[in-house]
C-alpha atoms as a PDB file:
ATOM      1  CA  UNK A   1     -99.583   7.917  85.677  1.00  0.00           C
ATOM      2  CA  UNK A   2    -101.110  11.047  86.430  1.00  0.00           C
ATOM      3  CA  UNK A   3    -105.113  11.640  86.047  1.00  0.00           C
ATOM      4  CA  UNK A   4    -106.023  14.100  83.789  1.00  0.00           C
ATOM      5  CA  UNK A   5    -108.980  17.117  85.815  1.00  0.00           C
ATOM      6  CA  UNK A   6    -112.146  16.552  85.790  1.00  0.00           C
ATOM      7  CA  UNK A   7    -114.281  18.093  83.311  1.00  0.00           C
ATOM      8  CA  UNK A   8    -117.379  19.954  84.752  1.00  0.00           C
ATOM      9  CA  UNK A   9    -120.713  18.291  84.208  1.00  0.00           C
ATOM     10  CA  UNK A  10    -124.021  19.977  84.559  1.00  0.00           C
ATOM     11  CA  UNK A  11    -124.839  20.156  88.019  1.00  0.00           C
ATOM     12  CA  UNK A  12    -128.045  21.892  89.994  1.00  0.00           C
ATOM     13  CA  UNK A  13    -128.014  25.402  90.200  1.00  0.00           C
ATOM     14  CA  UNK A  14    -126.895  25.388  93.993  1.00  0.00           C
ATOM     15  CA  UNK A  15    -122.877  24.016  93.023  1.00  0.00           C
ATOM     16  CA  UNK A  16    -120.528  26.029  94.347  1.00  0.00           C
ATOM     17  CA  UNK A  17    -118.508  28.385  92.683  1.00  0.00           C
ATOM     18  CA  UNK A  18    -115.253  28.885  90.626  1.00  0.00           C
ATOM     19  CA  UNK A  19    -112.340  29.444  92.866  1.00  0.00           C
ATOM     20  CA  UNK A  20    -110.421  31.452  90.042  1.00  0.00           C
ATOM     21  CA  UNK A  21    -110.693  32.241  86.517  1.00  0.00           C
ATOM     22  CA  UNK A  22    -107.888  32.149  83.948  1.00  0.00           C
ATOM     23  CA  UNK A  23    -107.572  35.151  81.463  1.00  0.00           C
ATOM     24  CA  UNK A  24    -105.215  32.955  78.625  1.00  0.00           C
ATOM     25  CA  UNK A  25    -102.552  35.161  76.270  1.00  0.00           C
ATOM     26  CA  UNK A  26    -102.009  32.194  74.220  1.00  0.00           C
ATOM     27  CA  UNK A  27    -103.274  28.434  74.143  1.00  0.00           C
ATOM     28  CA  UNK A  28    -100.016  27.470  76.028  1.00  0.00           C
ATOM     29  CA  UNK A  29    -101.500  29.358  79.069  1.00  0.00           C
ATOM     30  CA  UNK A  30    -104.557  27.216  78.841  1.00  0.00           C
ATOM     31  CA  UNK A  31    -101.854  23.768  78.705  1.00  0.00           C
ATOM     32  CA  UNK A  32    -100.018  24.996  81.640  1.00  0.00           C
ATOM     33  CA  UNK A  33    -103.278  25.212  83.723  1.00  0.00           C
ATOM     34  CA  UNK A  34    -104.495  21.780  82.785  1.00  0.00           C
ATOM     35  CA  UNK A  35    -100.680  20.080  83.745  1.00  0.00           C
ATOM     36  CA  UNK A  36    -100.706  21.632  86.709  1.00  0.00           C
ATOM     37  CA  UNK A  37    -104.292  20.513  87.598  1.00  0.00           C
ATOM     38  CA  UNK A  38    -103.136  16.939  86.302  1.00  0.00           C
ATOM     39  CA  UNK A  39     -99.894  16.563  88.263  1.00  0.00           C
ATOM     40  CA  UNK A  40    -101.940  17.652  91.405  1.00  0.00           C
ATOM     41  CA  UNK A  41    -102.663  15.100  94.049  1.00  0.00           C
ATOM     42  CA  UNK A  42    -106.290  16.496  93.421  1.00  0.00           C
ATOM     43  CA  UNK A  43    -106.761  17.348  90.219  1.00  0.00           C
ATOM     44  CA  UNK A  44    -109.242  20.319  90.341  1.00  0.00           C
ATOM     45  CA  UNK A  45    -112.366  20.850  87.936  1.00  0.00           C
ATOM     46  CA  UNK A  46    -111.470  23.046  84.738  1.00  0.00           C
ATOM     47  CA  UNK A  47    -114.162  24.683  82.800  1.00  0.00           C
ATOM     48  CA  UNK A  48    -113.536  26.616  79.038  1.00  0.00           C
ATOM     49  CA  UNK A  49    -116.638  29.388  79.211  1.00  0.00           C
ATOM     50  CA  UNK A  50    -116.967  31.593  76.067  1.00  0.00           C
ATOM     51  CA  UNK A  51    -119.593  33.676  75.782  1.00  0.00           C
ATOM     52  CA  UNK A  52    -121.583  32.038  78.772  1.00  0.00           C
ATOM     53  CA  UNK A  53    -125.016  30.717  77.248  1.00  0.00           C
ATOM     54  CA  UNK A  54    -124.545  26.835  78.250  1.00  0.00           C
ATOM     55  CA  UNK A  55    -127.016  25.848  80.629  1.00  0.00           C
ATOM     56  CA  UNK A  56    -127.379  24.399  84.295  1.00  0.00           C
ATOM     57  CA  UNK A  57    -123.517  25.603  85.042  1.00  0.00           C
ATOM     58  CA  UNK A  58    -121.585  23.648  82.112  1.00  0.00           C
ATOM     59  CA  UNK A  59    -119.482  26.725  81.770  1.00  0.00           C
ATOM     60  CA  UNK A  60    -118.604  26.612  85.362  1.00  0.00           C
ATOM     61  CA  UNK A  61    -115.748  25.036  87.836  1.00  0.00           C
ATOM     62  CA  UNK A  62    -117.170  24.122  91.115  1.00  0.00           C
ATOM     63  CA  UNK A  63    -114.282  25.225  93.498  1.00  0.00           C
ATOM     64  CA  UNK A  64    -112.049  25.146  90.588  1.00  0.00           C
ATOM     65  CA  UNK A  65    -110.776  27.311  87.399  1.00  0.00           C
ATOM     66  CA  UNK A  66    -112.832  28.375  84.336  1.00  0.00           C
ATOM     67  CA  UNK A  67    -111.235  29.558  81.475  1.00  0.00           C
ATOM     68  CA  UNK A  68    -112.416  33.140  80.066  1.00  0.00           C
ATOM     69  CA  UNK A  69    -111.430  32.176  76.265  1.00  0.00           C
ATOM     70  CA  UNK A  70    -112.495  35.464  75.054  1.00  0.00           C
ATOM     71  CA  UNK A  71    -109.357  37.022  76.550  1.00  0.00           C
ATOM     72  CA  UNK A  72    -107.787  34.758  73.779  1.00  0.00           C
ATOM     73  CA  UNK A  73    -109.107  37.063  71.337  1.00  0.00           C
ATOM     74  CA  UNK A  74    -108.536  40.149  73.645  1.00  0.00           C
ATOM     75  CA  UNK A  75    -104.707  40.471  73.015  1.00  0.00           C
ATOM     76  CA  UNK A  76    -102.889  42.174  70.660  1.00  0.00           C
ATOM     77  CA  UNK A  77    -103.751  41.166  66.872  1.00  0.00           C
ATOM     78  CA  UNK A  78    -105.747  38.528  68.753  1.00  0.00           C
ATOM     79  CA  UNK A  79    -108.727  38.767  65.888  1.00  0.00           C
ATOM     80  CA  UNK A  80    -106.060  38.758  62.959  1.00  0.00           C
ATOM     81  CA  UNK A  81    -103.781  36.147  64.301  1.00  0.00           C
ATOM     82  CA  UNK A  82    -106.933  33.668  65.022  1.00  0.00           C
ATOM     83  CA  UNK A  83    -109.058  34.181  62.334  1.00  0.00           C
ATOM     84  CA  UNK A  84    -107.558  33.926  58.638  1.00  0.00           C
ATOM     85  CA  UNK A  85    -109.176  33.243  55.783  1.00  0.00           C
ATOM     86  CA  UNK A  86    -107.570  31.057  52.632  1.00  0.00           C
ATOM     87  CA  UNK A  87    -109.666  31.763  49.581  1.00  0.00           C
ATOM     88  CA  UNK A  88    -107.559  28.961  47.528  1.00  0.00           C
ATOM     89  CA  UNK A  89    -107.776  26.568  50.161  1.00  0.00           C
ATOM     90  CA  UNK A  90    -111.581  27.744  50.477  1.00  0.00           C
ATOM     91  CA  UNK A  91    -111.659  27.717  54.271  1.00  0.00           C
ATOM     92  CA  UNK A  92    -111.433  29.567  57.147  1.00  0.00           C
ATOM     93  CA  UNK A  93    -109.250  29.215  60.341  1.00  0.00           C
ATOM     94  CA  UNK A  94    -110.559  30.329  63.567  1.00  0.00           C
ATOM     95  CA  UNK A  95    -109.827  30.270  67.086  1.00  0.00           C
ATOM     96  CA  UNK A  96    -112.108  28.895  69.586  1.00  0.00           C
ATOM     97  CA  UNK A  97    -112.777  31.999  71.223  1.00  0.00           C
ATOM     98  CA  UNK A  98    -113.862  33.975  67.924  1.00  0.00           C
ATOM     99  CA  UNK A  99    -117.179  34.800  67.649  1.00  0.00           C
ATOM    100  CA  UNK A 100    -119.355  33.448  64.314  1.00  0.00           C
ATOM    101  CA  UNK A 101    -120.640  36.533  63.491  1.00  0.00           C
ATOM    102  CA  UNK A 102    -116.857  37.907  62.997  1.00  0.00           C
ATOM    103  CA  UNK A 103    -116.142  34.582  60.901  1.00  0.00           C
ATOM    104  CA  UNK A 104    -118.764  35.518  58.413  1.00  0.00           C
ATOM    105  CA  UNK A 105    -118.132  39.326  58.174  1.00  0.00           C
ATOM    106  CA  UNK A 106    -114.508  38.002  57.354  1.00  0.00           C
ATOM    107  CA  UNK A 107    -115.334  34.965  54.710  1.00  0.00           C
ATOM    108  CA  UNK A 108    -117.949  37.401  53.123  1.00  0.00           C
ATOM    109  CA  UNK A 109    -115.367  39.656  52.772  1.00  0.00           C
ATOM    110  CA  UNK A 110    -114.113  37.275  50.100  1.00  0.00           C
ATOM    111  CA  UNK A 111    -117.492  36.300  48.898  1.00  0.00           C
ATOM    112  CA  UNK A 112    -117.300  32.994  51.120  1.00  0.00           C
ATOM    113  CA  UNK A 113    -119.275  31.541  53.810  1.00  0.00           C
ATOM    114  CA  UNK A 114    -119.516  28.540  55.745  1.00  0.00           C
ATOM    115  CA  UNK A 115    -122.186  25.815  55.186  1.00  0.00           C
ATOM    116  CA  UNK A 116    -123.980  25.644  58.365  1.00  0.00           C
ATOM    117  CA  UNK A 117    -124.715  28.077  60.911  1.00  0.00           C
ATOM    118  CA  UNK A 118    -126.425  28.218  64.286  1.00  0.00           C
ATOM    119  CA  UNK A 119    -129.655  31.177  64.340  1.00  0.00           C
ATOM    120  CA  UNK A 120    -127.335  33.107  66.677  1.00  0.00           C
ATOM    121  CA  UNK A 121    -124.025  34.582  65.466  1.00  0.00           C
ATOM    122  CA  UNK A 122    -122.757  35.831  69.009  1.00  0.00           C
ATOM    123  CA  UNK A 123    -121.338  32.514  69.769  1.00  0.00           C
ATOM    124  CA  UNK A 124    -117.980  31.299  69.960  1.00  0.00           C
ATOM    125  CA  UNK A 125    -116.439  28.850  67.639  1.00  0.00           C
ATOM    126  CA  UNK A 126    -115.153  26.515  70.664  1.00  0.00           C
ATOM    127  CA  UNK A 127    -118.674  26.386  72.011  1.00  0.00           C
ATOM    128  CA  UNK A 128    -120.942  25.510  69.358  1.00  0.00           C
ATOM    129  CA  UNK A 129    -118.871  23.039  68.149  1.00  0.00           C
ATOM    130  CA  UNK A 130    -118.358  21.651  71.475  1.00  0.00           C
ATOM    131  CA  UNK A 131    -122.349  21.303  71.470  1.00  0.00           C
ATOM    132  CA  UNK A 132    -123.562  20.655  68.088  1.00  0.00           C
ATOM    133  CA  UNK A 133    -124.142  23.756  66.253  1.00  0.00           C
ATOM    134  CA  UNK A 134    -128.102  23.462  64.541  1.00  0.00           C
ATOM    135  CA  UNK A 135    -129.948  25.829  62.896  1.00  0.00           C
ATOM    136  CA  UNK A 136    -132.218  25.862  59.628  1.00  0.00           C
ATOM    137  CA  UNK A 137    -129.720  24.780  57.516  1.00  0.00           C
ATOM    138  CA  UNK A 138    -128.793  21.568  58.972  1.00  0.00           C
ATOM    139  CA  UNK A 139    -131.231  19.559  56.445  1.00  0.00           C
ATOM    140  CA  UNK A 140    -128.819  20.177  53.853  1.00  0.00           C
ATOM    141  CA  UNK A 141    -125.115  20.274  55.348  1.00  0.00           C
ATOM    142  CA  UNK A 142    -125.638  18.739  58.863  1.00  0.00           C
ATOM    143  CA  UNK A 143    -124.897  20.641  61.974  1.00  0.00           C
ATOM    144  CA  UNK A 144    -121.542  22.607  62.472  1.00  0.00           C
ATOM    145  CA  UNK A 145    -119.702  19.953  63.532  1.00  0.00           C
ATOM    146  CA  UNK A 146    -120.372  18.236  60.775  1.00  0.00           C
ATOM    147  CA  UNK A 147    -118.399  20.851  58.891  1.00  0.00           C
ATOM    148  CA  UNK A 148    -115.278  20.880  60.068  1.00  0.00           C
ATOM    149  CA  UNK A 149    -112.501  20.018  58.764  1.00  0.00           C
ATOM    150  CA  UNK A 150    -109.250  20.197  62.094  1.00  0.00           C
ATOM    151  CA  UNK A 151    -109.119  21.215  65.087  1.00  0.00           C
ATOM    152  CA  UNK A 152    -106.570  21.947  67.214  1.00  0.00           C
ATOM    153  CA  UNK A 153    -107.200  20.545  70.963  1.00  0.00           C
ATOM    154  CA  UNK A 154    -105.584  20.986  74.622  1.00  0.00           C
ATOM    155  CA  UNK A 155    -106.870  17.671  75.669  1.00  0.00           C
ATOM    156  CA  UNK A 156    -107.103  16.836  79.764  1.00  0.00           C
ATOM    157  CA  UNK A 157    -103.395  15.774  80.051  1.00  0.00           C
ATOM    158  CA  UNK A 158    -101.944  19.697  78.964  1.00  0.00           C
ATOM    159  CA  UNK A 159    -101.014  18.668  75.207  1.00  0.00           C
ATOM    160  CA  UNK A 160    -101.656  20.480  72.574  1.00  0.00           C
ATOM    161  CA  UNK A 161    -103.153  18.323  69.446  1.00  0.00           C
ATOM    162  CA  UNK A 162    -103.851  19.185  66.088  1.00  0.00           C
ATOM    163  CA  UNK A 163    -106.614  16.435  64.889  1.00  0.00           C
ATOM    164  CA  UNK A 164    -108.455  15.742  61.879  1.00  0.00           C
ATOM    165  CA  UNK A 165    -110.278  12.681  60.444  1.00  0.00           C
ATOM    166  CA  UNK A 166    -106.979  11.737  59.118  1.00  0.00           C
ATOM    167  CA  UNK A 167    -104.884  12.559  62.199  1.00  0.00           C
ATOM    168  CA  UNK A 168    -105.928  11.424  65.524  1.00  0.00           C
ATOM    169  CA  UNK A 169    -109.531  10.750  64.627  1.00  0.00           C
ATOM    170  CA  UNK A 170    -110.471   9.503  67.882  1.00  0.00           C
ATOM    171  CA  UNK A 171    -109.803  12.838  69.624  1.00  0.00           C
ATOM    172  CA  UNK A 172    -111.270  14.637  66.654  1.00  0.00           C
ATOM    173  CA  UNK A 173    -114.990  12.777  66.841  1.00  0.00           C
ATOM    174  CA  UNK A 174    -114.731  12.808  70.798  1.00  0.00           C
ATOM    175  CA  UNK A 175    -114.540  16.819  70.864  1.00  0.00           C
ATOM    176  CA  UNK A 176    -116.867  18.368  68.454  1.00  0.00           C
ATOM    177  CA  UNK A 177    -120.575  17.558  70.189  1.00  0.00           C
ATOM    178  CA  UNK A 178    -118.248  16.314  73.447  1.00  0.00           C
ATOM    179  CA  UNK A 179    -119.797  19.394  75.884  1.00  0.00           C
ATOM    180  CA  UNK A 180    -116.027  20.008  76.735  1.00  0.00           C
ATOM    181  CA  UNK A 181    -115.131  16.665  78.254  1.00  0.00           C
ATOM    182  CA  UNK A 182    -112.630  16.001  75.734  1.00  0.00           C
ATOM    183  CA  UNK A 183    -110.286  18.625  75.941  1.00  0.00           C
ATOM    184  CA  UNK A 184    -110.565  22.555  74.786  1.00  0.00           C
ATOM    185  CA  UNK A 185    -111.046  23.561  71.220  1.00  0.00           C
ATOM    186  CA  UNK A 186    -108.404  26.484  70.309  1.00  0.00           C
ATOM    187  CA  UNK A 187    -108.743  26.667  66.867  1.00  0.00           C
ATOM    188  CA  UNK A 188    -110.667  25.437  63.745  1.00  0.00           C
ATOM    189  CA  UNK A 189    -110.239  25.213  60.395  1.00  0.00           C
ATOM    190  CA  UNK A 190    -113.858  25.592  58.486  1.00  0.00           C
ATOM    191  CA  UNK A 191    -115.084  24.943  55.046  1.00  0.00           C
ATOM    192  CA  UNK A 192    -116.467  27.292  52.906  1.00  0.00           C
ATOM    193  CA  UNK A 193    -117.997  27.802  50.041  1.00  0.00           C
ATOM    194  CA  UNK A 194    -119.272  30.848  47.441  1.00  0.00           C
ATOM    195  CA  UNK A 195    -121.886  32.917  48.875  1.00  0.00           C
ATOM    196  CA  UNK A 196    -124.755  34.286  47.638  1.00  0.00           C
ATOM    197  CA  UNK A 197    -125.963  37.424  46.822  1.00  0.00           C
ATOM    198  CA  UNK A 198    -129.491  37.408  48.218  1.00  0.00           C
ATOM    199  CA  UNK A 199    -131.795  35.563  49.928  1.00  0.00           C
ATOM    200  CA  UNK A 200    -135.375  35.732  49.709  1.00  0.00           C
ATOM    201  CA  UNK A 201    -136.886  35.307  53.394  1.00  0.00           C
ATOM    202  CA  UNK A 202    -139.958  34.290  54.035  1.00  0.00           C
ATOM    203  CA  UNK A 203    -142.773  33.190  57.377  1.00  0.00           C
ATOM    204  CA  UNK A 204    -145.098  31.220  57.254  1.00  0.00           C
ATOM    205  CA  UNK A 205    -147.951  31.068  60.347  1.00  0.00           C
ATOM    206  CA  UNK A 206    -149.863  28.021  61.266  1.00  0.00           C
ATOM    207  CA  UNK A 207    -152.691  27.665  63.674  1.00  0.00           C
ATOM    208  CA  UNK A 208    -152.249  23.750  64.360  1.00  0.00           C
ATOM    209  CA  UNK A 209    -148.887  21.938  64.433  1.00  0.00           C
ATOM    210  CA  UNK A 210    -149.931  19.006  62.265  1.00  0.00           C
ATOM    211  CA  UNK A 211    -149.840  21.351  59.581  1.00  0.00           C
ATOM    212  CA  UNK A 212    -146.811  22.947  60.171  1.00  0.00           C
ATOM    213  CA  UNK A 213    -144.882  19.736  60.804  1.00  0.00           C
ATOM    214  CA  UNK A 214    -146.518  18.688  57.374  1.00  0.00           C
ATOM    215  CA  UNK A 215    -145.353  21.618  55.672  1.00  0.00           C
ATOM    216  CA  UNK A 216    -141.757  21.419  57.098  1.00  0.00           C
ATOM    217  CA  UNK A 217    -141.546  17.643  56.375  1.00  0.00           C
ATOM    218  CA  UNK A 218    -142.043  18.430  52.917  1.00  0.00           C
ATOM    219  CA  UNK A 219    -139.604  21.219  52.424  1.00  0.00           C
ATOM    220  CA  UNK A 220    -137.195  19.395  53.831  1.00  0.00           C
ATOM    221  CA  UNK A 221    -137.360  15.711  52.294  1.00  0.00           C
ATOM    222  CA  UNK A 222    -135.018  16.561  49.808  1.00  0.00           C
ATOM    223  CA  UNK A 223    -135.434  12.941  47.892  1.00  0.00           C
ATOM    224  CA  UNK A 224    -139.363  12.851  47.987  1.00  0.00           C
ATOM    225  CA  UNK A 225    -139.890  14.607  44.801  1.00  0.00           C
ATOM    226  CA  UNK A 226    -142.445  16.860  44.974  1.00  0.00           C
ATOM    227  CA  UNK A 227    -142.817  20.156  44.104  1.00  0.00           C
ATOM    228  CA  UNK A 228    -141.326  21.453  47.196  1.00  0.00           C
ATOM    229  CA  UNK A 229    -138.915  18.896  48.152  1.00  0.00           C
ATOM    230  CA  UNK A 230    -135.622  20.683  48.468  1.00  0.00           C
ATOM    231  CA  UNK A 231    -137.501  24.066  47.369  1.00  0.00           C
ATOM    232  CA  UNK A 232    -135.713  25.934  50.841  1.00  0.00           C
ATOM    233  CA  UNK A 233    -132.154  26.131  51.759  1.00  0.00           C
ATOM    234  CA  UNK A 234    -133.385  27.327  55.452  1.00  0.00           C
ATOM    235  CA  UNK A 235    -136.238  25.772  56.876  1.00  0.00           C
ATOM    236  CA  UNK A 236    -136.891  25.932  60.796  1.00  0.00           C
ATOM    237  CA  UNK A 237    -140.107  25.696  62.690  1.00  0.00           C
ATOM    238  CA  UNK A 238    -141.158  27.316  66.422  1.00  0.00           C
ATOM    239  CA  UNK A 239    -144.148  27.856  68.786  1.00  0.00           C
ATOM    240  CA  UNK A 240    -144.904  32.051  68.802  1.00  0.00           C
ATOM    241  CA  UNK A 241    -147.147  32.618  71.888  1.00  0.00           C
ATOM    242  CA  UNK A 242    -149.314  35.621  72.696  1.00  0.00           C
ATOM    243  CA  UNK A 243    -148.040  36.343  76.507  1.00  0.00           C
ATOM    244  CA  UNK A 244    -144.860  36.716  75.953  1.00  0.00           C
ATOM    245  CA  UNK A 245    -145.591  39.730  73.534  1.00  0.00           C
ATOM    246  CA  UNK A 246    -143.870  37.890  70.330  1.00  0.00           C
ATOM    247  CA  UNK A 247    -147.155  37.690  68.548  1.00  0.00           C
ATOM    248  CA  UNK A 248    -147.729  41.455  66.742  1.00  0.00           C
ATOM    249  CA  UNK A 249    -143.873  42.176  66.968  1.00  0.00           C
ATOM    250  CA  UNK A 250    -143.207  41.195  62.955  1.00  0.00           C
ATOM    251  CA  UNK A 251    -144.581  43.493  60.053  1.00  0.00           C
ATOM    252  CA  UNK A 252    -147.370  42.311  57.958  1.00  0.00           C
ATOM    253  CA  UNK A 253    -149.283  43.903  55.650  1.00  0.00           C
ATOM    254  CA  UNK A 254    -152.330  42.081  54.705  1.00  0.00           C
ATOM    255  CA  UNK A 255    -153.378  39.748  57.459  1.00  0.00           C
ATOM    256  CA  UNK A 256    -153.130  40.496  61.989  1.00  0.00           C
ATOM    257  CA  UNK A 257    -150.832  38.045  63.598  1.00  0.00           C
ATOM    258  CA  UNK A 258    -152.683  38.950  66.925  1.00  0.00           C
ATOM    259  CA  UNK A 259    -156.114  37.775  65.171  1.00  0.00           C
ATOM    260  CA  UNK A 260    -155.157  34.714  64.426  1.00  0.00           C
ATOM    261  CA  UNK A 261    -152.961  34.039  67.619  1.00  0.00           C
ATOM    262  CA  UNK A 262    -156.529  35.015  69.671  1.00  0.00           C
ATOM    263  CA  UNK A 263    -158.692  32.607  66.848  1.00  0.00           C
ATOM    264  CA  UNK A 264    -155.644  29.890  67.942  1.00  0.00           C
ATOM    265  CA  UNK A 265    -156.037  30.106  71.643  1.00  0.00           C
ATOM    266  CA  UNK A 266    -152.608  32.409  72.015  1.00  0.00           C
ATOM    267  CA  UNK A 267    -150.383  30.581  70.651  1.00  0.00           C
ATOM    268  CA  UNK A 268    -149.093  29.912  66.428  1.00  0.00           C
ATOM    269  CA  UNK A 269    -147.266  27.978  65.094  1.00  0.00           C
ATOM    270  CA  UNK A 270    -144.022  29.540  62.771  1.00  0.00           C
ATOM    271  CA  UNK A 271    -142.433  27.866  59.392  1.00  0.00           C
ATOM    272  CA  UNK A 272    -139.272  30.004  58.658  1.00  0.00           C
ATOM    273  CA  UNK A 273    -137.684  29.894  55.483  1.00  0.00           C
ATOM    274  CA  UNK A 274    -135.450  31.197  53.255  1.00  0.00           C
ATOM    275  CA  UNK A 275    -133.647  30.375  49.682  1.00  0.00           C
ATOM    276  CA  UNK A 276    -130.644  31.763  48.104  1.00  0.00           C
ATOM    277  CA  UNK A 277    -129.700  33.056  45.201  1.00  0.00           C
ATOM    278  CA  UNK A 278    -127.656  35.612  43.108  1.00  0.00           C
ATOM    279  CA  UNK A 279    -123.914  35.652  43.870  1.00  0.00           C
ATOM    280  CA  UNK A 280    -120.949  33.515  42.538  1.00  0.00           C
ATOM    281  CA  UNK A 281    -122.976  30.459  44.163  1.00  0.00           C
ATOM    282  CA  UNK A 282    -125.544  30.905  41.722  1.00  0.00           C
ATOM    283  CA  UNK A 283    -123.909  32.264  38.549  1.00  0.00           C
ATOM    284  CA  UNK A 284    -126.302  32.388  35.582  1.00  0.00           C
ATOM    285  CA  UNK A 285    -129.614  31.939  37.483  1.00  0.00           C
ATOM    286  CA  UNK A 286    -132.496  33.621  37.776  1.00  0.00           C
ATOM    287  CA  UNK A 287    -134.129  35.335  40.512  1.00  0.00           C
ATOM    288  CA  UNK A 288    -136.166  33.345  42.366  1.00  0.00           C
ATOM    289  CA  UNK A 289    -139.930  33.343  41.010  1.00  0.00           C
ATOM    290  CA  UNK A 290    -142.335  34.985  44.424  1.00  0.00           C
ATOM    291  CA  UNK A 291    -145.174  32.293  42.687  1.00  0.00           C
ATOM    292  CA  UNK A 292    -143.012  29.603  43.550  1.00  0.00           C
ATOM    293  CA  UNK A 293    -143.074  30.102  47.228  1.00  0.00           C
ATOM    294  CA  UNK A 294    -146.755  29.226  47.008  1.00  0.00           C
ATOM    295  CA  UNK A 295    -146.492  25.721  46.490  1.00  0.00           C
ATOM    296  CA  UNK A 296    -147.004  24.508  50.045  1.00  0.00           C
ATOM    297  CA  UNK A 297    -150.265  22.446  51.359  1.00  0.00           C
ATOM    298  CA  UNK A 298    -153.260  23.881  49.769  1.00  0.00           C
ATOM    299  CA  UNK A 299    -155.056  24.375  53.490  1.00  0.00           C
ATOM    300  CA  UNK A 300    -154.956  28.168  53.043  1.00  0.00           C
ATOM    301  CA  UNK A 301    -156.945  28.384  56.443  1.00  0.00           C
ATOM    302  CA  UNK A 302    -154.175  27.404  58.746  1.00  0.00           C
ATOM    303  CA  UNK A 303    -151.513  29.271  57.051  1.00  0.00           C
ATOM    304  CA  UNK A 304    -150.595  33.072  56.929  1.00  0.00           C
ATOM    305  CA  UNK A 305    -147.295  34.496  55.148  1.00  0.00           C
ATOM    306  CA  UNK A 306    -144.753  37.153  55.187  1.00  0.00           C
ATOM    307  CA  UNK A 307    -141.951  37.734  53.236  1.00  0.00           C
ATOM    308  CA  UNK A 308    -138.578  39.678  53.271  1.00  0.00           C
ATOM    309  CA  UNK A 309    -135.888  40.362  50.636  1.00  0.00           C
ATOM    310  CA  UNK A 310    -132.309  40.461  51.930  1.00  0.00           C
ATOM    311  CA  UNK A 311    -128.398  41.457  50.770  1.00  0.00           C
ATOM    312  CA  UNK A 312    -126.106  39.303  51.777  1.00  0.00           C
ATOM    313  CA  UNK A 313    -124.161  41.217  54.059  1.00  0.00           C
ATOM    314  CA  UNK A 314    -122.209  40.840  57.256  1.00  0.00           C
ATOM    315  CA  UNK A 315    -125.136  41.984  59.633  1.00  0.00           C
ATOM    316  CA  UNK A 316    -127.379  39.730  57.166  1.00  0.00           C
ATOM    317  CA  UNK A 317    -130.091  37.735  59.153  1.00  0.00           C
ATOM    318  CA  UNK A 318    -129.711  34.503  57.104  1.00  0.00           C
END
């Protein structure tokens, strides 16, 4: 029987490098290169690489072929023919080479959007899914690859699957979070659902991370009950330090980011949020009340806020 190639692992930045790289037309393209690595007395390494931000070489092919999937999406009526929208259906269909950013100017374009994101929209569908796909709204819907609903696969062997949780389940779970060692993700088809209009946007600094991680425990402990619980539909914390010039680089009108970083020892600690309203998802309700968004911990010491109105748009930041 013969063995399927070996999927590329992360290896030390010294591994050697591709012998070739594949431009694909089509998916078949893709196939054809993984049949002939499997029906070879040595089946070599094949890598998929999208846009190129996986770490410590897992985009790579040590003396073997990666895949530039991008040139998927390259041909002609590549972006039509692999991303298409079905507003009855309410989903989206997507080849693993398009990039998120063009999925959302496209479901927005029929007030749509998917559930979960990651923070950065330059990123192809193939390889978030292929990782996990986490950013602030993950409390709520789970990561991307929890929202999914096929795929269609070119597993190790050269076939070409289409797999669901109905339909070759197995192969389905394997590949989305599977780093690529399951086979290469060429299309799939995403839920969505209304969007909204607006979204109110909002930072909150800490000095200490025991009150941050207090704060963010609350917002997002959507069956506690308090006054907060549930309050976000974005919530996401990180560390801002003063060295790397981040601190001072975000407008705020009433207190000096670059204060408080120095009263912290250089470094703060960030509480991101944002809620959504307005829109077809939130027919009939009102805007969202600014006095609300003071309900957090009453430590007003540690905590300093900004906040940001924005239209739901393509180049939209949440």
């Amino acid at each position: 029987m013969p063995r399927p190639p070996r999927w590329c692992p992360p290896t030390s930045d010294a591994q050697p490098a591709a012998a070739a790289v594949l431009y694909p037309s089509c998916p078949e393209d893709i196939a054809s290169l993984l049949r002939a690595s499997c029906m070879h007395p040595s089946p070599f390494p094949v890598s998929a690489r999208g846009c190129g931000h996986s770490t410590r070489g897992q985009a790579s092919a040590p003396r073997g072929v990666v895949v530039d999937m991008l040139s998927l999406g390259c041909q002609a009526g590549g972006s039509a023919t692999h991303l298409s929208v079905s507003v009855d259906g309410r989903y989206v269909d997507a080849g693993g080479e398009q990039l998120w950013v063009d999925v959302l100017r496209a479901a927005l374009a029929h007030g749509l959007t998917p559930r979960s994101w990651t923070d950065y929209l330059h990123l192809t569908v193939g390889g978030t899914l292929s990782n996990a796909g986490i950013s602030g709204q993950a409390f709520r819907h789970g990561p991307q690859i929890s929202n999914v609903q096929e795929l269609d696969v070119i597993t190790g062997l050269g076939e070409i699957v289409t797999c669901s949780k109905e339909k070759h389940a197995d192969l389905f779970d394997a590949v989305l979070g599977g780093l690529g060692q399951f086979g290469v993700i060429t299309r799939a088809r995403i839920p969505l659902i209304p969007a909204p209009a607006r979204a109110r946007w909002m930072r909150l600094f800490y000095t200490g991370a025991a009150a941050l991680t207090g704060d963010q425990e609350r917002l997002i402990g959507v069956d506690l009950g308090t006054a907060v619980s549930g309050f976000m539909d974005y919530v996401e914390g990180s560390v801002v330090l003063a060295d790397q010039g981040q601190v001072g680089s975000w407008r705020s009108s009433f207190f000096s980011e670059t204060a408080l970083a120095e009263e912290a020892g250089g470094v703060l600690y960030c509480l991101e949020g944002a809620l959504y309203y307005g829109g077809a998802a939130l027919a009939g309700e009102s805007d969202v009340d600014k006095d609300d968004l003071v309900k957090l911990a009453p430590n007003k010491v540690e905590r300093a806020t900004e906040e940001t109105d924005w239209t739901m748009t393509g180049n939209s930041r949440c």
